[in-house]
C-alpha atoms as a PDB file:
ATOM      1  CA  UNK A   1      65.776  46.024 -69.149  1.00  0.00           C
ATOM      2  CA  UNK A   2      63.634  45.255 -66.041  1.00  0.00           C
ATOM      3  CA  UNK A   3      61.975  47.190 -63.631  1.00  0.00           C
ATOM      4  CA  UNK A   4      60.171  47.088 -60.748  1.00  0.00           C
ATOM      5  CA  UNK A   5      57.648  50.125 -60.345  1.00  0.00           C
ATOM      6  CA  UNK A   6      55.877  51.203 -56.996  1.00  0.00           C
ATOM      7  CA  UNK A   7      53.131  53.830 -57.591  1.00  0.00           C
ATOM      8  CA  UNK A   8      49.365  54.749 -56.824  1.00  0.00           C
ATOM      9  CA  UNK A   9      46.347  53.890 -58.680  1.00  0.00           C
ATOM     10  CA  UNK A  10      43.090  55.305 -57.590  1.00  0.00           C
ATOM     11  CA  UNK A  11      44.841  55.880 -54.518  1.00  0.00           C
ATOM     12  CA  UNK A  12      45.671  52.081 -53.534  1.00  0.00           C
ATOM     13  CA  UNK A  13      49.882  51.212 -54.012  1.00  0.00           C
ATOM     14  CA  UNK A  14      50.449  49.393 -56.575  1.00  0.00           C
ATOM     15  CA  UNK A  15      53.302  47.349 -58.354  1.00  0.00           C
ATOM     16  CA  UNK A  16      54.418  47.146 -61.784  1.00  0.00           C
ATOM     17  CA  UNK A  17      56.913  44.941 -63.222  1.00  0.00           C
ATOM     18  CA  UNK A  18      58.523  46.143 -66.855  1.00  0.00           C
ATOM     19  CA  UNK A  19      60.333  44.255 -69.373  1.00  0.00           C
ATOM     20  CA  UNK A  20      61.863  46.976 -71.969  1.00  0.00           C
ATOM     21  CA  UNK A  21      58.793  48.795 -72.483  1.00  0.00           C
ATOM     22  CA  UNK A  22      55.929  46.374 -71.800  1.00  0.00           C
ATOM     23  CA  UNK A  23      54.017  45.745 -69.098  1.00  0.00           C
ATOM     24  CA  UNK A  24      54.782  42.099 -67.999  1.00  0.00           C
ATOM     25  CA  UNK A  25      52.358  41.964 -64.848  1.00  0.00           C
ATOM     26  CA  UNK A  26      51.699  43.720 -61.474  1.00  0.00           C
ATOM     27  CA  UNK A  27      49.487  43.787 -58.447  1.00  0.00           C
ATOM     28  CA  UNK A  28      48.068  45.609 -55.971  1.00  0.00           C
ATOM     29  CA  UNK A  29      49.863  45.998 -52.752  1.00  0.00           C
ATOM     30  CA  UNK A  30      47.548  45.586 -49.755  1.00  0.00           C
ATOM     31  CA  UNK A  31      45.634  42.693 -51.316  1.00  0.00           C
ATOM     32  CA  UNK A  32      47.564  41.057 -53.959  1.00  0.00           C
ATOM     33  CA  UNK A  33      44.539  41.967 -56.232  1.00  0.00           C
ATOM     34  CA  UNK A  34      45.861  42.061 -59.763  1.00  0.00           C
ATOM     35  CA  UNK A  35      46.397  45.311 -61.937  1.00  0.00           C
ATOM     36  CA  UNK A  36      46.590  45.002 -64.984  1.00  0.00           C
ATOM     37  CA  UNK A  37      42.819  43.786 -66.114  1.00  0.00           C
ATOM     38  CA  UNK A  38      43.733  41.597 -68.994  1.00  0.00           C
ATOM     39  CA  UNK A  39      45.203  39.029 -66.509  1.00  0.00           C
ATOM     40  CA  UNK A  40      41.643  38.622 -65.182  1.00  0.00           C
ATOM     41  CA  UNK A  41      40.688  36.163 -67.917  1.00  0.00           C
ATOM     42  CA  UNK A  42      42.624  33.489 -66.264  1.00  0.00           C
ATOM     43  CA  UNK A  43      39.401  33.114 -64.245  1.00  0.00           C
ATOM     44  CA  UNK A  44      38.360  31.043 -67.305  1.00  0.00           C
ATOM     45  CA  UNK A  45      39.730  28.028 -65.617  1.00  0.00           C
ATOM     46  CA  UNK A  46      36.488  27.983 -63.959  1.00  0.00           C
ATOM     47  CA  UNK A  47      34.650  26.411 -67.329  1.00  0.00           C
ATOM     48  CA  UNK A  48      37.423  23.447 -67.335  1.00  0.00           C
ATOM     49  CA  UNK A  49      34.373  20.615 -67.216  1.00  0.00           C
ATOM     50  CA  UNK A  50      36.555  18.586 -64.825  1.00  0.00           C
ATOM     51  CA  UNK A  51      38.833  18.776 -62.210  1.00  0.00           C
ATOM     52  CA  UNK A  52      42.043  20.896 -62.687  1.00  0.00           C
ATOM     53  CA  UNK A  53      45.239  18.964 -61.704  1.00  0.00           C
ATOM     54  CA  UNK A  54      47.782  20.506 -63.845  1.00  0.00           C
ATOM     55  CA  UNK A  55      48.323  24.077 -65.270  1.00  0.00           C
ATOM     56  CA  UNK A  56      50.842  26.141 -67.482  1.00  0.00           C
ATOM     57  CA  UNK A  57      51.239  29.663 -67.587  1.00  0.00           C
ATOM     58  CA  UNK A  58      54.067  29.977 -70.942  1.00  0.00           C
ATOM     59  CA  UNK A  59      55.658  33.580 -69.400  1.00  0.00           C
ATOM     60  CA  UNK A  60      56.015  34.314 -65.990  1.00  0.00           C
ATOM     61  CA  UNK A  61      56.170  38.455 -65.901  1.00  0.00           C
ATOM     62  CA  UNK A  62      55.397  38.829 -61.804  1.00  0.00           C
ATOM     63  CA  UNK A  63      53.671  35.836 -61.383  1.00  0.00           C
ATOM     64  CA  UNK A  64      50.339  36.922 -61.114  1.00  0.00           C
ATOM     65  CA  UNK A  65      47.909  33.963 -63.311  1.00  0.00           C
ATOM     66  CA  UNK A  66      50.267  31.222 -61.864  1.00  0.00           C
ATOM     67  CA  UNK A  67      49.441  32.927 -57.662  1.00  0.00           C
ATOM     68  CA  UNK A  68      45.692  33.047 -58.527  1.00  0.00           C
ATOM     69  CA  UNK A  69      46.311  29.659 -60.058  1.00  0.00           C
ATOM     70  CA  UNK A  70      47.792  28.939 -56.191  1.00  0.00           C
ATOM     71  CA  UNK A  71      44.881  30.655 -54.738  1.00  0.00           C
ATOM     72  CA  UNK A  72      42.089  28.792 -57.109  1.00  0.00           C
ATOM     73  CA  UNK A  73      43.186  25.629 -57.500  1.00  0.00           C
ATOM     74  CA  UNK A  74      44.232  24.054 -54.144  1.00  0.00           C
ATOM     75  CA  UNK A  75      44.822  20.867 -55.827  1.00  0.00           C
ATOM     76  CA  UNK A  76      46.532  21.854 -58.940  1.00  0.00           C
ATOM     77  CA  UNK A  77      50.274  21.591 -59.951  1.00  0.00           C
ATOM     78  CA  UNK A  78      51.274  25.429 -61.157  1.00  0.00           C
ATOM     79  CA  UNK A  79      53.744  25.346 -63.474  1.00  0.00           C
ATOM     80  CA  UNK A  80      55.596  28.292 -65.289  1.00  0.00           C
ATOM     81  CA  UNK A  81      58.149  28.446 -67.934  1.00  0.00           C
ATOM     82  CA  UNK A  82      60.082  31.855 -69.072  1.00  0.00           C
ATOM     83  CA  UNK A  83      63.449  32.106 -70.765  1.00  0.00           C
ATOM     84  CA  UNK A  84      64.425  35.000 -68.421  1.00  0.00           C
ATOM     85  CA  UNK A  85      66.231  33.226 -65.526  1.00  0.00           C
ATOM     86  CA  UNK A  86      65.629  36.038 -63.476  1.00  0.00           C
ATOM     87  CA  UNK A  87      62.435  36.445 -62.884  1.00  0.00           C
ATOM     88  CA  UNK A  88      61.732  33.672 -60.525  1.00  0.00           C
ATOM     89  CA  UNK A  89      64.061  36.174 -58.070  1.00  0.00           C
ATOM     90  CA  UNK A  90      61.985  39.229 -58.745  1.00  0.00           C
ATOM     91  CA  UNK A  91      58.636  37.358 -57.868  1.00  0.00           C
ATOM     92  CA  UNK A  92      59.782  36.430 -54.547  1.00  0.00           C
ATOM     93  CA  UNK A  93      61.333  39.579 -53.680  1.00  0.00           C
ATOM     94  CA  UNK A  94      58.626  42.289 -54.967  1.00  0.00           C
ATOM     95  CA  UNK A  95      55.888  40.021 -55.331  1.00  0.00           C
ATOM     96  CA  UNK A  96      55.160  37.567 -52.235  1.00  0.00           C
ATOM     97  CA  UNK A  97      55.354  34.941 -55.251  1.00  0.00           C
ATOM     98  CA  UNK A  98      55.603  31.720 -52.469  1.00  0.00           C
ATOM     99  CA  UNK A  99      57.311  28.970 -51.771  1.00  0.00           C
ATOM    100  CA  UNK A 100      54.608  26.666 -52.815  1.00  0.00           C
ATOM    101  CA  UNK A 101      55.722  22.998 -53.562  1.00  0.00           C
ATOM    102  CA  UNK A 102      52.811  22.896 -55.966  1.00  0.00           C
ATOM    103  CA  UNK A 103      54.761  25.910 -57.764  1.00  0.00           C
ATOM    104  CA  UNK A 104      57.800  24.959 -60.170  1.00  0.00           C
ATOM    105  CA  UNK A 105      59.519  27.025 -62.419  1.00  0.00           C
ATOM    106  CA  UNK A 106      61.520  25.995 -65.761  1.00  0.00           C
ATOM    107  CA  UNK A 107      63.698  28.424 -67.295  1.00  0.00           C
ATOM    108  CA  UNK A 108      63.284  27.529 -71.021  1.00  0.00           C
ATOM    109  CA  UNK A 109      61.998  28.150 -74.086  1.00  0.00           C
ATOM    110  CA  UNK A 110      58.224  28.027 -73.791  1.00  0.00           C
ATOM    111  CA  UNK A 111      57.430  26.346 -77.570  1.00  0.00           C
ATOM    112  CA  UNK A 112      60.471  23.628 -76.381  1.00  0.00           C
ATOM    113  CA  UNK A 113      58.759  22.797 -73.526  1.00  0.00           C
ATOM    114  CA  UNK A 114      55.659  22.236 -74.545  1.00  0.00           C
ATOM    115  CA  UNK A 115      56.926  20.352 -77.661  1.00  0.00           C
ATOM    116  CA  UNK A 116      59.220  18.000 -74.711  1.00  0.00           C
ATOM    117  CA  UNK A 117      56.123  17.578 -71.734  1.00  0.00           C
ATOM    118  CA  UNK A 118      54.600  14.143 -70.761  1.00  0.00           C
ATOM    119  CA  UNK A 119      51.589  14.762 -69.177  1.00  0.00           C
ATOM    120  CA  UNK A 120      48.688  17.313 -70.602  1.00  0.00           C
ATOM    121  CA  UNK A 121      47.515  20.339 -68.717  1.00  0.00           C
ATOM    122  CA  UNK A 122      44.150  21.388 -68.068  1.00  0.00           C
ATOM    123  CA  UNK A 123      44.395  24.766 -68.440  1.00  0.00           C
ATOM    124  CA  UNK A 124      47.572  26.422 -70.536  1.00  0.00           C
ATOM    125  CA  UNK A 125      47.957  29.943 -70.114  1.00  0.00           C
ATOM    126  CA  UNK A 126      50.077  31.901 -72.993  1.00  0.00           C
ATOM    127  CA  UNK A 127      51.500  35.542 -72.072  1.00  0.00           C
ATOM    128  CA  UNK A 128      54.702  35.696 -73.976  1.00  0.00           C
ATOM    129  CA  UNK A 129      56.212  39.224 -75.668  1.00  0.00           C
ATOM    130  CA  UNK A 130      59.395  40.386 -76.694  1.00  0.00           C
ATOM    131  CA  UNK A 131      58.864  44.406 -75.895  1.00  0.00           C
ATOM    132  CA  UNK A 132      55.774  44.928 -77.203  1.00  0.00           C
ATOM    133  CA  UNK A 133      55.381  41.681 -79.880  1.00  0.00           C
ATOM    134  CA  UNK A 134      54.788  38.405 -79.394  1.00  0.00           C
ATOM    135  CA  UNK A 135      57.893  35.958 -80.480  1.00  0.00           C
ATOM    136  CA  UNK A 136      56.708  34.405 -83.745  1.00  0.00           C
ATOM    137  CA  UNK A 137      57.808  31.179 -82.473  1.00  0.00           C
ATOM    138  CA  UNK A 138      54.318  31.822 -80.731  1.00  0.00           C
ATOM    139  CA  UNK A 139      52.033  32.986 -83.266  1.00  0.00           C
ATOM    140  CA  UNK A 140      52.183  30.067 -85.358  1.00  0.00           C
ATOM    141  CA  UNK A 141      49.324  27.626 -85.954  1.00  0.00           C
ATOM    142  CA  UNK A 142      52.539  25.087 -85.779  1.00  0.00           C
ATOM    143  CA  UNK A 143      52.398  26.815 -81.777  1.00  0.00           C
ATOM    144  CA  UNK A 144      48.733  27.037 -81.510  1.00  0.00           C
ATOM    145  CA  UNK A 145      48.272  22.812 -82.531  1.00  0.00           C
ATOM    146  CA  UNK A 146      50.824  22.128 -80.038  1.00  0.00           C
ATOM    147  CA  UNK A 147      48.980  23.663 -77.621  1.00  0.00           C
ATOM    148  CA  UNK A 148      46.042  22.109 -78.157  1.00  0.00           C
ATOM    149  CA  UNK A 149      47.771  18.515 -78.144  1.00  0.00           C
ATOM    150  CA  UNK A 150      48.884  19.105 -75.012  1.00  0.00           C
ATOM    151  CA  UNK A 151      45.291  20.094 -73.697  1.00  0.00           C
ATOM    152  CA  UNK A 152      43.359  17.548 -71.242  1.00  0.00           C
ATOM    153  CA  UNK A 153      39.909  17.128 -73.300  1.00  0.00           C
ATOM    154  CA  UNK A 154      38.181  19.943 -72.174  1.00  0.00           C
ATOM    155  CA  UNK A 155      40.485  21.383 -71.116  1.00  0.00           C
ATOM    156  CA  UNK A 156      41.430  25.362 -71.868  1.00  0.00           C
ATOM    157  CA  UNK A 157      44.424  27.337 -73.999  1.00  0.00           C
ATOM    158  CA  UNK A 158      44.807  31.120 -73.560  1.00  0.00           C
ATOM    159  CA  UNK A 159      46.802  33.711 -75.554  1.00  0.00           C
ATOM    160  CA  UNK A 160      47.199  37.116 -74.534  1.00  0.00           C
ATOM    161  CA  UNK A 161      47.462  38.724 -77.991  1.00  0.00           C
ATOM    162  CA  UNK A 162      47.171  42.587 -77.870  1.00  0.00           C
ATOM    163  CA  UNK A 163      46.928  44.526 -81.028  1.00  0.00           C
ATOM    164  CA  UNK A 164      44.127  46.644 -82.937  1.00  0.00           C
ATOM    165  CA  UNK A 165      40.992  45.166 -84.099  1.00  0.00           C
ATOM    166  CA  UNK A 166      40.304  48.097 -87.040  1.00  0.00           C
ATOM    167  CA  UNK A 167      39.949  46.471 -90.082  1.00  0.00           C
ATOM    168  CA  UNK A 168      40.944  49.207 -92.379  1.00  0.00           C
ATOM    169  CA  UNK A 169      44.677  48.328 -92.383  1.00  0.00           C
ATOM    170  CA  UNK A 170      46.485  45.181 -91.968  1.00  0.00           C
ATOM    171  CA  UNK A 171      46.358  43.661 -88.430  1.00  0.00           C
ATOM    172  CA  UNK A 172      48.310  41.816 -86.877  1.00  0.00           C
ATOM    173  CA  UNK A 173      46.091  40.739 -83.969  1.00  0.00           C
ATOM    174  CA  UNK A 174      43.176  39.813 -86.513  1.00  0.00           C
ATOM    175  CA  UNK A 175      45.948  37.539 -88.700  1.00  0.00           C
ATOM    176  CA  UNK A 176      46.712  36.006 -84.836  1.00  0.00           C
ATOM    177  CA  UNK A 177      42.942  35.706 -84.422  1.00  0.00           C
ATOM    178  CA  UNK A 178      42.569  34.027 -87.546  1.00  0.00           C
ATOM    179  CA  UNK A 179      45.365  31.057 -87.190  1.00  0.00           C
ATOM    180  CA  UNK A 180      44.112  30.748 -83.538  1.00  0.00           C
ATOM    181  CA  UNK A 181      40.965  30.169 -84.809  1.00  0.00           C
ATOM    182  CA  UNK A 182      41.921  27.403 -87.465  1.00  0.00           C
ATOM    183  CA  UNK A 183      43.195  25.124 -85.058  1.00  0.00           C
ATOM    184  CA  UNK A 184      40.516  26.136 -82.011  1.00  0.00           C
ATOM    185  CA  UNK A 185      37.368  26.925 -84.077  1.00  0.00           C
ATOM    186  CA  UNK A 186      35.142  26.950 -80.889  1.00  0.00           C
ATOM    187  CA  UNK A 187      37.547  30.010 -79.440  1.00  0.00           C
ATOM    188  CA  UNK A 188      36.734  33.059 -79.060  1.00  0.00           C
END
C-alpha cells in the first residue's frame, strides 16, 4: 500500500510518502527542505576526496537523497534503482522530482544491479525496507562487499539501518552494524 500524506509540522506543510507502514521519504512543501532527518546524512558526499561524477541511491521512496544529489552535485549522474515501478510516477506528481537528464531511474532489483553495473559510483546511497525491515538480500556482508567493489577509491557507501542499539537483548541493528563493519572497518 502507498500513500501520499499532506499535513503540518511545526506549522510548515509538509509531505509524506508511505509504503505499508514505513516512512519511505517526504519533504517540506514551500522549500523542498527534507523531513524526515535521517535523510540528512546524504550530505556525507561532501567528504568524497575527489570529484563526484556518479551516484546511486538503492530505493527511491520520494526521491529526496537522489534531488539533493541534483541540487549538490551539478556535475554528477543521479541514478536510482527501486523494484516498485511506480514510484518514479509519484515523485513527479507529489514531489517536483524533475526531469533532469542527469536523473535515470531503473526499476530492478537493487543487489542485481549492483552485482550487473560497469562503471563505480562515488557515492552509493542504501535506503531499502520491506514495511519496516530491511530485505535480507541487503543485510548481507555478501551485499555490503558488493558495495564496496563498486565504490570509486574514496569513495562513500551508506545504509540506512534503523533498529535499537540496547544491548540487553538481541539486536538486529547491532548484528547489521557488525557485518557492515567487517567489510568497511573504517565506518562508522
Amino acid at each position: 500500500q502507498i500513500i501520499v500524506l499532506d499535513f503540518l509540522r511545526e506549522g510548515r506543510p509538509a509531505r509524506l510518502l508511505m509504503q505499508d507502514y514505513a516512512h519511505s521519504g517526504g519533504m517540506y512543501l514551500h522549500d523542498e527542505d527534507m523531513l524526515l532527518p535521517y535523510t540528512s546524512s546524504y550530505a556525507l558526499h561532501r567528504l568524497v576526496p575527489h570529484d563526484i561524477l556518479r551516484t546511486l541511491t538503492i530505493g527511491a521512496g520520494a526521491y529526496t537523497i537522489p534531488m539533493a544529489l541534483l541540487r549538490d552535485l551539478p556535475n554528477a549522474q543521479v541514478d536510482v534503482v527501486d523494484i516498485e515501478p511506480i514510484l518514479p510516477e509519484i515523485g513527479r506528481r507529489y514531489f517536483s522530482v524533475p526531469a533532469d537528464p542527469r536523473l535515470r531511474t531503473t526499476i530492478e532489483d537493487g543487489r542485481r544491479f549492483l552485482a550487473r553495473t560497469q562503471q563505480p559510483y562515488d557515492f552509493i546511497f542504501s535506503d531499502v525496507y520491506a514495511s519496516l525491515v530491511i530485505p535480507m538480500q541487503f543485510a548481507t556482508k555478501e551485499f555490503f562487499t558488493l558495495a564496496r567493489e563498486q565504490l570509486t577509491p574514496g569513495g562513500i557507501f551508506i545504509a540506512n539501518i534503523i533498529g535499537s542499539l540496547a544491548q540487553d537483548s538481541p539486536s538486529l541493528l547491532l548484528s547489521e552494524m557488525r557485518t557492515f563493519l567487517s567489510v568497511f572497518p573504517q565506518g562508522a
